[in-house]
PDB file of N, CA and C in Angstrom:
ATOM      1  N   UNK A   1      10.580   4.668  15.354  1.00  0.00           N
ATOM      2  CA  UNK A   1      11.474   5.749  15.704  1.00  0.00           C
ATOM      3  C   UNK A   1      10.695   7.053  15.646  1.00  0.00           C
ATOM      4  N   UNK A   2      10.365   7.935  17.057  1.00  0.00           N
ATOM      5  CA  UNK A   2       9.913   9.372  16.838  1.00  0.00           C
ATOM      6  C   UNK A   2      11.209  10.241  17.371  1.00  0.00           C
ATOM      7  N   UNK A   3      10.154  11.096  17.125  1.00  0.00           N
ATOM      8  CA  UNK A   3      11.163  12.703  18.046  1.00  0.00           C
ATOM      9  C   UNK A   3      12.355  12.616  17.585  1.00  0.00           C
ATOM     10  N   UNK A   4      13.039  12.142  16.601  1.00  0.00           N
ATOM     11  CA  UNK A   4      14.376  12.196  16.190  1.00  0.00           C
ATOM     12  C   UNK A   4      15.482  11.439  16.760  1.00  0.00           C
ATOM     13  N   UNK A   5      15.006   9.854  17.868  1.00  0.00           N
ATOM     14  CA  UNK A   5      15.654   9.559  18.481  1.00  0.00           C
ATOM     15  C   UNK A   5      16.332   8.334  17.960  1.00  0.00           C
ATOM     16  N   UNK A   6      17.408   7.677  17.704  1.00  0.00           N
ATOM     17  CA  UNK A   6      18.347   6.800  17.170  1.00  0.00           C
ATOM     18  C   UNK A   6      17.280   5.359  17.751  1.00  0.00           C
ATOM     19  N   UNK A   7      17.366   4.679  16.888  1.00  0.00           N
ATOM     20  CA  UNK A   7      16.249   3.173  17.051  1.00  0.00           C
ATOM     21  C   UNK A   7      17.024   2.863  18.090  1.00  0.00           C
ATOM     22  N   UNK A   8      16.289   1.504  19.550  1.00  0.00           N
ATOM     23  CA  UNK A   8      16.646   1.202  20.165  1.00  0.00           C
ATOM     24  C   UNK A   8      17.282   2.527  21.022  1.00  0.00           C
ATOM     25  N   UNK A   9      17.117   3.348  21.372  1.00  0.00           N
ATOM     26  CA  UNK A   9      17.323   4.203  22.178  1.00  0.00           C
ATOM     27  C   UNK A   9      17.039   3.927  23.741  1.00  0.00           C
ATOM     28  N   UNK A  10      17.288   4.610  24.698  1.00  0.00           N
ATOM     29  CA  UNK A  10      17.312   4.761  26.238  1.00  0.00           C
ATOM     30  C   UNK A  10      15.573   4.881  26.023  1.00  0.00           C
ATOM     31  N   UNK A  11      14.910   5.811  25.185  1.00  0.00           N
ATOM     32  CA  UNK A  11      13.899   6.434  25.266  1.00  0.00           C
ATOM     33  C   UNK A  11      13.199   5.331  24.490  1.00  0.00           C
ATOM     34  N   UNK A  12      13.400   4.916  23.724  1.00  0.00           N
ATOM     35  CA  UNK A  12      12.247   3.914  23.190  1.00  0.00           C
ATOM     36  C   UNK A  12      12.145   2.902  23.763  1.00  0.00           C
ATOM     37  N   UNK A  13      13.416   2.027  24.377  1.00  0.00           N
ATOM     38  CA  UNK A  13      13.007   0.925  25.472  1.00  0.00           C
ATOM     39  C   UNK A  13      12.350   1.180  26.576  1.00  0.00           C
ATOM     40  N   UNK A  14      12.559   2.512  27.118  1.00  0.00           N
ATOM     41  CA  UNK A  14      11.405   2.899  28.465  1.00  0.00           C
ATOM     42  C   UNK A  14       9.726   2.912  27.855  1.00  0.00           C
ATOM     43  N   UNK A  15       9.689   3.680  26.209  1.00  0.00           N
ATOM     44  CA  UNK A  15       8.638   3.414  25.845  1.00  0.00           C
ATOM     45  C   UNK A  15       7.949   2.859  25.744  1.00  0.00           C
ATOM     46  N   UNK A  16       8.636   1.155  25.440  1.00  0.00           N
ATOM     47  CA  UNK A  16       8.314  -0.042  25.139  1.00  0.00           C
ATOM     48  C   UNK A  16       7.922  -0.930  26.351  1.00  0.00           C
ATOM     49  N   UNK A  17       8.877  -0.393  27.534  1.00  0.00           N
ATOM     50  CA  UNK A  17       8.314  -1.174  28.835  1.00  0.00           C
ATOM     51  C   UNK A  17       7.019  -0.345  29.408  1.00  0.00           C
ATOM     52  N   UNK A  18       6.956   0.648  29.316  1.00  0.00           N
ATOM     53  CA  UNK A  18       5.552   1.356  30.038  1.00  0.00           C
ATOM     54  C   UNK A  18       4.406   1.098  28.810  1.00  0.00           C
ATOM     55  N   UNK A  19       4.570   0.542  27.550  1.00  0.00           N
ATOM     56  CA  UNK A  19       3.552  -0.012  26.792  1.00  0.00           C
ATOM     57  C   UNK A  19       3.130  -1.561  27.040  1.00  0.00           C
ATOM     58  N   UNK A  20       4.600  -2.219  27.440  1.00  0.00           N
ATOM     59  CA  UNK A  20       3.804  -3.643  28.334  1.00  0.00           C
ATOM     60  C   UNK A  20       2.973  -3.287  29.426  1.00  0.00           C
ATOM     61  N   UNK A  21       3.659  -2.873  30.454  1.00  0.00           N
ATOM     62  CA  UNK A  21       3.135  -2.485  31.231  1.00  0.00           C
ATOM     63  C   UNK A  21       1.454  -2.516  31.650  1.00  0.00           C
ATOM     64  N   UNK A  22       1.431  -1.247  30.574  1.00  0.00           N
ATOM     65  CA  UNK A  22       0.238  -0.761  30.449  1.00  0.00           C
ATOM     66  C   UNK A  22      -0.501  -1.559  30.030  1.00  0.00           C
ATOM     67  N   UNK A  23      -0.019  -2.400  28.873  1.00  0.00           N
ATOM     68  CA  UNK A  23      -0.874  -3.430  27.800  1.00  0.00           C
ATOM     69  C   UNK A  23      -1.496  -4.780  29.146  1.00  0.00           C
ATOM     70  N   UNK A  24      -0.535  -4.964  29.927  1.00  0.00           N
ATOM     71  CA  UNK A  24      -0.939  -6.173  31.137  1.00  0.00           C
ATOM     72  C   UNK A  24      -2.013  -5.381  32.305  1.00  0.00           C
ATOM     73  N   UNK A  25      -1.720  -4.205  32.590  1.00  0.00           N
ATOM     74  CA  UNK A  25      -3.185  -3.479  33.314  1.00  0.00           C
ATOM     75  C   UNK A  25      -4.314  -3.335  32.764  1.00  0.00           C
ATOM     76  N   UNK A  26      -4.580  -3.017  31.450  1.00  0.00           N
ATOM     77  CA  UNK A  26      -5.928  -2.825  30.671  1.00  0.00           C
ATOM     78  C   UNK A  26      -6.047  -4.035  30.759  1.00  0.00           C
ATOM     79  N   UNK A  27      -5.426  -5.397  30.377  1.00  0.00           N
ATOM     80  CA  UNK A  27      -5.835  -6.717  29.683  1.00  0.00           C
ATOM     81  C   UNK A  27      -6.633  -7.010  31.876  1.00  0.00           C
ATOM     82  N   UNK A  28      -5.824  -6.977  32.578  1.00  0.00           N
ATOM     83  CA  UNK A  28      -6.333  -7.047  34.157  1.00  0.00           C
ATOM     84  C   UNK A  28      -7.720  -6.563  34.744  1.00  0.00           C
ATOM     85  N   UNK A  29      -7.292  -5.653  33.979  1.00  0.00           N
ATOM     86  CA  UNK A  29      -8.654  -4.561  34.669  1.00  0.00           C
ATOM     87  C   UNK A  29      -9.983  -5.063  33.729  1.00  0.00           C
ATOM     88  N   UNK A  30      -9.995  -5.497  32.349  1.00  0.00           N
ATOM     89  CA  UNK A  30     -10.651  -5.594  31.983  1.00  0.00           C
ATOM     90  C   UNK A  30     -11.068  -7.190  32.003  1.00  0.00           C
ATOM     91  N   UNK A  31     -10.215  -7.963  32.404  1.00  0.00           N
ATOM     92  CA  UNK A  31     -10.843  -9.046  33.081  1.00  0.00           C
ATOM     93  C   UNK A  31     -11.700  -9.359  34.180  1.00  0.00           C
ATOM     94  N   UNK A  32     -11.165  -7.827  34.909  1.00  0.00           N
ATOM     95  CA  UNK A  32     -12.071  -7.701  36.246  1.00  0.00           C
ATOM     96  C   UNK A  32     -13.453  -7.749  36.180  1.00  0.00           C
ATOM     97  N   UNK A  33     -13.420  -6.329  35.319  1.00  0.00           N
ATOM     98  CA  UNK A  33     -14.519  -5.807  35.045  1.00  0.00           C
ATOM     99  C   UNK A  33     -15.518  -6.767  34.143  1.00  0.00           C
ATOM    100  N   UNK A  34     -15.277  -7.325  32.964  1.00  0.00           N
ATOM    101  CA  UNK A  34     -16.478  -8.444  32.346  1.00  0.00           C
ATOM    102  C   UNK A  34     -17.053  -9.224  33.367  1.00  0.00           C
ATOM    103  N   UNK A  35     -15.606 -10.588  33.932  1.00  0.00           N
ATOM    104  CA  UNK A  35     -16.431 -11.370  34.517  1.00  0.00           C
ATOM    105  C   UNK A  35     -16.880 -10.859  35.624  1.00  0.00           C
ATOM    106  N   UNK A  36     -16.515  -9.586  36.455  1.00  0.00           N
ATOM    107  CA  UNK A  36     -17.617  -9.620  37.683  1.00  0.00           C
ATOM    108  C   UNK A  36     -18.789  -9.597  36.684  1.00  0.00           C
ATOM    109  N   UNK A  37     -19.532  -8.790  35.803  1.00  0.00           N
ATOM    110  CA  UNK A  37     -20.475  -8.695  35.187  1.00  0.00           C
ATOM    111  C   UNK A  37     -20.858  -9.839  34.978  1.00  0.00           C
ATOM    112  N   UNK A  38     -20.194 -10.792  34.341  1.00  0.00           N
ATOM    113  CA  UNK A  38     -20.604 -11.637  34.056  1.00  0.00           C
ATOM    114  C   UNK A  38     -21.393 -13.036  35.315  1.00  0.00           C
ATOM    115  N   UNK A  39     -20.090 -13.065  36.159  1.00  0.00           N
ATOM    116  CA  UNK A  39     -20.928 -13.814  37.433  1.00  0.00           C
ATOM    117  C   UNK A  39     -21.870 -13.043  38.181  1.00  0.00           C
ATOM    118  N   UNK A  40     -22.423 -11.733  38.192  1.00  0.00           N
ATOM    119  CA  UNK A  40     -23.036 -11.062  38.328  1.00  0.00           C
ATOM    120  C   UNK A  40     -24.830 -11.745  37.545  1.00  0.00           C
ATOM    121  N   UNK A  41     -24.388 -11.816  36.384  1.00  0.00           N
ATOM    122  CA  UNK A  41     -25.686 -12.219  35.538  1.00  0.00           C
ATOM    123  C   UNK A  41     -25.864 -13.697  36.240  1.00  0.00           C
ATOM    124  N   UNK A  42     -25.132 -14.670  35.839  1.00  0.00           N
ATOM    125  CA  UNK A  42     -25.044 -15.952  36.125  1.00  0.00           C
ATOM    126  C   UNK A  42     -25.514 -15.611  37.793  1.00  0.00           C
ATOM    127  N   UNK A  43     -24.937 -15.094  38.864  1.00  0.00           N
ATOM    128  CA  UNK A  43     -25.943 -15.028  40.366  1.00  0.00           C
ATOM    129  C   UNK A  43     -27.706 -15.039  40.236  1.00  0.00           C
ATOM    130  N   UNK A  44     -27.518 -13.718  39.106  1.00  0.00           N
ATOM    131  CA  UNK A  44     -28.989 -13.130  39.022  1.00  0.00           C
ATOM    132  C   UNK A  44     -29.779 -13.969  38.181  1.00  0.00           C
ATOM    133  N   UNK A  45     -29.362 -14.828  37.782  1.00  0.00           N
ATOM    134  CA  UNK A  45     -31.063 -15.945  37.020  1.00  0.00           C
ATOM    135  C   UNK A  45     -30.983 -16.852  37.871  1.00  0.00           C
ATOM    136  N   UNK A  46     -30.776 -16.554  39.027  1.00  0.00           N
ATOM    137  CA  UNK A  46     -31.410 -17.740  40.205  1.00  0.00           C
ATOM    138  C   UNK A  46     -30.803 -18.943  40.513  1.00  0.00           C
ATOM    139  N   UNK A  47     -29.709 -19.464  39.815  1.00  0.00           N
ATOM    140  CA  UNK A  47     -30.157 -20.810  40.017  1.00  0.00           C
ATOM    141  C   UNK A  47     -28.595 -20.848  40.874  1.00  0.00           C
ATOM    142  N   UNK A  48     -27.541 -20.247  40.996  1.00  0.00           N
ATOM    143  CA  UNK A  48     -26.241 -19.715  41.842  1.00  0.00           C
ATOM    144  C   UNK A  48     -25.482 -19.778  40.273  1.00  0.00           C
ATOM    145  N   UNK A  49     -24.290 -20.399  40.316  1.00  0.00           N
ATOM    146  CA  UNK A  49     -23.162 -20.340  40.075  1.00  0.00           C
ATOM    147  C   UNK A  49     -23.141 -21.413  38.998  1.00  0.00           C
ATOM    148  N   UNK A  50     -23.771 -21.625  37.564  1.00  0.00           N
ATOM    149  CA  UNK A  50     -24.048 -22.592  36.382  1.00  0.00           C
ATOM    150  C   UNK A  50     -22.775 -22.094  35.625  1.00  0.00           C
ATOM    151  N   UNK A  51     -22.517 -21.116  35.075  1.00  0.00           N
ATOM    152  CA  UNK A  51     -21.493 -21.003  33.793  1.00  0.00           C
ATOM    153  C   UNK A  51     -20.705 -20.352  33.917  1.00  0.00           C
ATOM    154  N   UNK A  52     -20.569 -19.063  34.522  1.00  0.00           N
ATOM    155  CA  UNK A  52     -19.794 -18.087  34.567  1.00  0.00           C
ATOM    156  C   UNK A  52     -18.125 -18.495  34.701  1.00  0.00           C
ATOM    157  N   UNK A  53     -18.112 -19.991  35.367  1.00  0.00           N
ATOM    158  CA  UNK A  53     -16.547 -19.677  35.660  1.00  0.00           C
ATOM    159  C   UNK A  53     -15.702 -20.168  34.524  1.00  0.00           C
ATOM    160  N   UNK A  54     -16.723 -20.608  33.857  1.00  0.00           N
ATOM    161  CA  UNK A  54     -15.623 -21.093  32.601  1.00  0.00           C
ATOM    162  C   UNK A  54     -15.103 -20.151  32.002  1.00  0.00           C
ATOM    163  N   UNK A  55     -15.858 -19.108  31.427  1.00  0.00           N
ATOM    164  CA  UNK A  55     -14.960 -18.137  30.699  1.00  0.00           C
ATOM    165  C   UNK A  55     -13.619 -17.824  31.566  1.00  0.00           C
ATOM    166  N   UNK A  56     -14.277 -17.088  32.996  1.00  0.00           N
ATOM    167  CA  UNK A  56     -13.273 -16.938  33.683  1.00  0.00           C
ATOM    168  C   UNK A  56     -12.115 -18.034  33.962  1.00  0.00           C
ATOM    169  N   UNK A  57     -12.297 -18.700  34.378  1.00  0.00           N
ATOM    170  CA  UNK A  57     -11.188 -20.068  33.990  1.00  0.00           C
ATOM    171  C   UNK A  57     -10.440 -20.085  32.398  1.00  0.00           C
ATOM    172  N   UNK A  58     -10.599 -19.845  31.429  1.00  0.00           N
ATOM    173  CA  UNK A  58     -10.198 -19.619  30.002  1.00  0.00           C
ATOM    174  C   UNK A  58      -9.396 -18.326  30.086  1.00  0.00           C
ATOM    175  N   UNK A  59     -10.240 -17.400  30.485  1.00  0.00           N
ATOM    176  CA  UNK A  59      -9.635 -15.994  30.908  1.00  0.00           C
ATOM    177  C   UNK A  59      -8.497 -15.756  31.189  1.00  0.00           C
ATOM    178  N   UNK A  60      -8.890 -16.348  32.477  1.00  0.00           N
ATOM    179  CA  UNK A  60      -7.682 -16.489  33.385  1.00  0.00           C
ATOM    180  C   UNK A  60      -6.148 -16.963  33.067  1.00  0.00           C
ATOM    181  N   UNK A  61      -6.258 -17.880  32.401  1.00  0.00           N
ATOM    182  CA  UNK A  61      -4.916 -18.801  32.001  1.00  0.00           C
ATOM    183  C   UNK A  61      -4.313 -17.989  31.115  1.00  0.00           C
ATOM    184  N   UNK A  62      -5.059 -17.665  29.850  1.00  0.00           N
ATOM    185  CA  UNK A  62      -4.516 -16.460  28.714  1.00  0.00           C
ATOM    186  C   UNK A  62      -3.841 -14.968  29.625  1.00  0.00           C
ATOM    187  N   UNK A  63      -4.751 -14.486  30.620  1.00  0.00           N
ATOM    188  CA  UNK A  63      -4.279 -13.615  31.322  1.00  0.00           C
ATOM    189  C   UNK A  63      -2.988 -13.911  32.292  1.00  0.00           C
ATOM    190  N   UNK A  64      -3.063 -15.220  32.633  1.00  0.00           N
ATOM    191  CA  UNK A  64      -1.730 -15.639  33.581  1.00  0.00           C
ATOM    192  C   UNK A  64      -0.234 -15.752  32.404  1.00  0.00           C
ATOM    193  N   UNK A  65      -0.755 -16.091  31.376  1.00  0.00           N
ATOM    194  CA  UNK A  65       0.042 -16.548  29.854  1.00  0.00           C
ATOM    195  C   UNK A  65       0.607 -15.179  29.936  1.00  0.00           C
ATOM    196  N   UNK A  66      -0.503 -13.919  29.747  1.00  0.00           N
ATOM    197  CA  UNK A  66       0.419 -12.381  29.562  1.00  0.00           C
ATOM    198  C   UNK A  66       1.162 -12.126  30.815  1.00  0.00           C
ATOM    199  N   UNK A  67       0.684 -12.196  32.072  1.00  0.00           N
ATOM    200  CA  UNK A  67       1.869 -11.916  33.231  1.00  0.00           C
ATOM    201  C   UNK A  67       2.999 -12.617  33.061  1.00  0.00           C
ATOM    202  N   UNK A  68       3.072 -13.597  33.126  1.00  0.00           N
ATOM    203  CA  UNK A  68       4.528 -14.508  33.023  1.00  0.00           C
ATOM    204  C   UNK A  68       4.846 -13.988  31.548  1.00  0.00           C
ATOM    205  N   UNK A  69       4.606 -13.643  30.810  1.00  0.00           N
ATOM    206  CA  UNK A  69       5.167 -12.975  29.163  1.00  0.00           C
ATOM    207  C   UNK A  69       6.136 -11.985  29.860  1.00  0.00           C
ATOM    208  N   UNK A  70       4.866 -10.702  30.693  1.00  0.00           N
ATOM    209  CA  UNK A  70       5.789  -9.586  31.312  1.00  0.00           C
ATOM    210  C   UNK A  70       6.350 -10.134  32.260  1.00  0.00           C
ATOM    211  N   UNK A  71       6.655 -11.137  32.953  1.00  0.00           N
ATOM    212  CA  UNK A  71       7.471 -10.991  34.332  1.00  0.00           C
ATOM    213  C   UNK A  71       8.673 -11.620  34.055  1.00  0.00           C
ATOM    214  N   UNK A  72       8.480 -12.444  33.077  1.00  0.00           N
ATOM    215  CA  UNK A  72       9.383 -13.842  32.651  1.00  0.00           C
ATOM    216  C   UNK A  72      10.392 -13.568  31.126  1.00  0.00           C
ATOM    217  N   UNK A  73       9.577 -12.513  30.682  1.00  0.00           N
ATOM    218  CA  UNK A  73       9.895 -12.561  29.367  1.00  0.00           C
ATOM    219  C   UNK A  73      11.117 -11.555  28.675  1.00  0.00           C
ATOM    220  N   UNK A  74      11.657 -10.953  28.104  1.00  0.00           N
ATOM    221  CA  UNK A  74      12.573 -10.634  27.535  1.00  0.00           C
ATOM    222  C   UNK A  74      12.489  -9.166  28.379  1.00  0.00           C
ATOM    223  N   UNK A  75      11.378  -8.315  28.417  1.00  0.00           N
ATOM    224  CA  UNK A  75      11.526  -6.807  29.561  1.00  0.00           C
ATOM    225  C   UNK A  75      11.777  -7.788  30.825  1.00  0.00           C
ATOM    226  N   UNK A  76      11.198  -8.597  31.077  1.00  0.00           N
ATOM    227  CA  UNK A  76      11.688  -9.046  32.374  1.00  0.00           C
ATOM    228  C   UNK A  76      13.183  -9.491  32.988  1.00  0.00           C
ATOM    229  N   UNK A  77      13.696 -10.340  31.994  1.00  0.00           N
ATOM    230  CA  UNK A  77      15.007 -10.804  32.211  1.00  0.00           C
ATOM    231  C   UNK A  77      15.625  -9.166  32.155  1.00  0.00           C
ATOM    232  N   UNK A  78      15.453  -8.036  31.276  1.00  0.00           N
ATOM    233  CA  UNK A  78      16.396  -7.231  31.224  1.00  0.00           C
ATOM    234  C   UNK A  78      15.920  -6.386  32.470  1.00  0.00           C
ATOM    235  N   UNK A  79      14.850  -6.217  33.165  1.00  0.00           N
ATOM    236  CA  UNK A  79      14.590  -5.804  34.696  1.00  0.00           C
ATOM    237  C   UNK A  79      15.568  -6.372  35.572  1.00  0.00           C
ATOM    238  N   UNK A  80      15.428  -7.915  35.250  1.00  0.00           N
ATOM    239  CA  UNK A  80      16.446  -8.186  36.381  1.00  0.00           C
ATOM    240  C   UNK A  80      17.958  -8.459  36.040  1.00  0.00           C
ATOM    241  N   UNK A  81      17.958  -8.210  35.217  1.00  0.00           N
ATOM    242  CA  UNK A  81      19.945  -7.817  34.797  1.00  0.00           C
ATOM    243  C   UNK A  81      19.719  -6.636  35.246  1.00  0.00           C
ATOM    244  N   UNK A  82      19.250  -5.608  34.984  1.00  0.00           N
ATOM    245  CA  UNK A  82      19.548  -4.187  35.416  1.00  0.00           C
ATOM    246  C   UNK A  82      19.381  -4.002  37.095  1.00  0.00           C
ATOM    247  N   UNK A  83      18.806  -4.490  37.698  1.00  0.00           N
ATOM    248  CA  UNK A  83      18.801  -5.052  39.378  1.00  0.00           C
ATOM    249  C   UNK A  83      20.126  -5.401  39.449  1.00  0.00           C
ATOM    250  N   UNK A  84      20.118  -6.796  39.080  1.00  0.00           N
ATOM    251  CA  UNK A  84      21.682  -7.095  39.769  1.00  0.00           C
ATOM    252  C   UNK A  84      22.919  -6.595  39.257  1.00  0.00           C
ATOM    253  N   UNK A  85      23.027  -5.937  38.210  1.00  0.00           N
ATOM    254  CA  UNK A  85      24.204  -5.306  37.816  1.00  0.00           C
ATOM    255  C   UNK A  85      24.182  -3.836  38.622  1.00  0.00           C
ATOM    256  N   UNK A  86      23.070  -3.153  38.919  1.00  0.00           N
ATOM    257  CA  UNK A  86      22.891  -2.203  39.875  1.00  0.00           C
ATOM    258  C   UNK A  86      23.865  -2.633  41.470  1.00  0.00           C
ATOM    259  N   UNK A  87      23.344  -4.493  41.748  1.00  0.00           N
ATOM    260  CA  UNK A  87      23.180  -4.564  42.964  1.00  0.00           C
ATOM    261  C   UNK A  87      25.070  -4.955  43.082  1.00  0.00           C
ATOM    262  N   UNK A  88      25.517  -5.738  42.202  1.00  0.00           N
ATOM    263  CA  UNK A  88      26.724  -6.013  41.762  1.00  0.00           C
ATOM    264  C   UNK A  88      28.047  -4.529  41.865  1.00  0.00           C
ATOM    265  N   UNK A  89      27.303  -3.297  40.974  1.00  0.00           N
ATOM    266  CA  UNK A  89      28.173  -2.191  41.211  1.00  0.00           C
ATOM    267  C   UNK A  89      28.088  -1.493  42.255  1.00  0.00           C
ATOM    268  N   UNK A  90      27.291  -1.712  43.264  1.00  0.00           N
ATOM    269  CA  UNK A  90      27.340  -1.213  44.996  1.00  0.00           C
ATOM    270  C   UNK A  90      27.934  -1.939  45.821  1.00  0.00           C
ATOM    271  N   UNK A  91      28.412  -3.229  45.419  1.00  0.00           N
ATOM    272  CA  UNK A  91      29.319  -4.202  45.991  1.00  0.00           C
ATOM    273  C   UNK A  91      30.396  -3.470  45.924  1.00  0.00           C
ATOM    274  N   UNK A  92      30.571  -3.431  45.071  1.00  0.00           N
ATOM    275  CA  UNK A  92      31.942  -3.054  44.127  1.00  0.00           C
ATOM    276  C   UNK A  92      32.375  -1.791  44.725  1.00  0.00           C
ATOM    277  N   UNK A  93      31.379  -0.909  44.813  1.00  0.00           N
ATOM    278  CA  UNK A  93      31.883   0.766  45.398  1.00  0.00           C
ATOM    279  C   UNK A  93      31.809   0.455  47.304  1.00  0.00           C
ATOM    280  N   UNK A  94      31.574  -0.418  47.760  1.00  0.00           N
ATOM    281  CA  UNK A  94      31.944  -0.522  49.470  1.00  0.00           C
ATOM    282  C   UNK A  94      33.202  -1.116  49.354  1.00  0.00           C
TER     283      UNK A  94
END
Protein backbone atom coordinates (compact mmCIF):
# COMPACT_ATOMS: atom_id res chain seq x y z
CA UNK A 1 0.00 0.00 0.00
CA UNK A 2 1.58 3.63 -1.10
CA UNK A 3 0.39 7.16 -1.60
CA UNK A 4 -2.31 6.63 0.94
CA UNK A 5 -4.35 4.39 -1.23
CA UNK A 6 -6.89 1.67 0.41
CA UNK A 7 -5.18 -2.07 -0.38
CA UNK A 8 -6.49 -3.60 -3.49
CA UNK A 9 -7.35 -0.34 -4.94
CA UNK A 10 -8.26 0.73 -8.79
CA UNK A 11 -4.57 2.04 -8.53
CA UNK A 12 -2.71 -0.82 -7.21
CA UNK A 13 -4.28 -3.45 -9.53
CA UNK A 14 -3.26 -1.22 -12.60
CA UNK A 15 0.09 -1.22 -10.72
CA UNK A 16 0.25 -4.75 -10.48
CA UNK A 17 -0.75 -5.41 -14.16
CA UNK A 18 1.87 -2.93 -15.74
CA UNK A 19 4.46 -4.83 -13.26
CA UNK A 20 3.50 -8.21 -15.06
CA UNK A 21 3.56 -6.74 -17.90
CA UNK A 22 6.71 -5.32 -17.68
CA UNK A 23 8.17 -8.37 -15.69
CA UNK A 24 7.17 -10.67 -19.21
CA UNK A 25 9.08 -7.88 -21.58
CA UNK A 26 12.42 -7.74 -19.65
CA UNK A 27 12.20 -11.71 -19.09
CA UNK A 28 11.58 -11.51 -23.56
CA UNK A 29 13.93 -9.14 -24.36
CA UNK A 30 16.41 -10.63 -22.38
CA UNK A 31 16.01 -13.92 -23.85
CA UNK A 32 16.56 -12.27 -27.06
CA UNK A 33 19.39 -10.70 -26.32
CA UNK A 34 21.68 -13.78 -24.49
CA UNK A 35 20.84 -16.40 -26.87
CA UNK A 36 21.40 -14.35 -30.03
CA UNK A 37 24.84 -13.93 -28.24
CA UNK A 38 24.96 -17.00 -27.50
CA UNK A 39 24.26 -18.75 -31.06
CA UNK A 40 26.34 -16.05 -32.16
CA UNK A 41 29.46 -17.72 -30.25
CA UNK A 42 28.35 -21.30 -31.05
CA UNK A 43 28.29 -19.91 -35.26
CA UNK A 44 31.73 -18.40 -34.53
CA UNK A 45 33.95 -21.57 -33.41
CA UNK A 46 33.35 -22.97 -36.76
CA UNK A 47 31.90 -25.95 -36.59
CA UNK A 48 27.78 -24.38 -37.25
CA UNK A 49 25.17 -25.02 -34.85
CA UNK A 50 26.70 -27.77 -31.75
CA UNK A 51 25.00 -26.36 -28.46
CA UNK A 52 23.45 -23.26 -28.47
CA UNK A 53 19.90 -24.49 -28.88
CA UNK A 54 19.61 -26.21 -25.86
CA UNK A 55 19.70 -23.48 -23.55
CA UNK A 56 17.47 -21.81 -25.87
CA UNK A 57 15.08 -24.74 -25.98
CA UNK A 58 15.13 -24.73 -21.85
CA UNK A 59 14.71 -20.99 -22.20
CA UNK A 60 12.18 -21.04 -24.15
CA UNK A 61 9.62 -23.32 -22.37
CA UNK A 62 10.24 -21.39 -18.86
CA UNK A 63 9.66 -18.23 -21.01
CA UNK A 64 6.46 -19.79 -22.76
CA UNK A 65 5.56 -21.04 -18.83
CA UNK A 66 5.65 -16.93 -18.01
CA UNK A 67 3.42 -15.91 -21.14
CA UNK A 68 0.65 -18.33 -20.55
CA UNK A 69 1.11 -17.25 -16.51
CA UNK A 70 0.31 -13.59 -18.07
CA UNK A 71 -2.17 -14.49 -20.70
CA UNK A 72 -3.89 -17.40 -18.91
CA UNK A 73 -3.47 -16.51 -15.48
CA UNK A 74 -5.44 -14.66 -12.85
CA UNK A 75 -4.55 -10.68 -14.66
CA UNK A 76 -5.60 -12.54 -17.56
CA UNK A 77 -8.93 -14.08 -16.76
CA UNK A 78 -9.70 -10.58 -15.09
CA UNK A 79 -8.65 -8.85 -18.73
CA UNK A 80 -11.07 -10.87 -20.14
CA UNK A 81 -14.04 -10.48 -17.71
CA UNK A 82 -13.46 -6.83 -18.02
CA UNK A 83 -13.77 -7.24 -22.11
CA UNK A 84 -16.84 -9.02 -21.98
CA UNK A 85 -18.64 -7.33 -19.29
CA UNK A 86 -17.57 -4.09 -21.27
CA UNK A 87 -18.82 -6.02 -24.42
CA UNK A 88 -22.09 -7.37 -22.53
CA UNK A 89 -23.00 -3.56 -21.23
CA UNK A 90 -23.01 -2.17 -24.98
CA UNK A 91 -25.44 -4.88 -25.76
CA UNK A 92 -27.42 -3.81 -23.20
CA UNK A 93 -27.31 0.13 -24.03
CA UNK A 94 -28.46 -0.63 -28.07
Amino acid sequence: MTGGTAPDSPEDRARARVKEYTDLMWHLATFVIINTFLWLIDFGQGGGLDWAFWPTIGWGIGLAFHAASYLFGDAGQNRRYQKYLAEERSRDDI
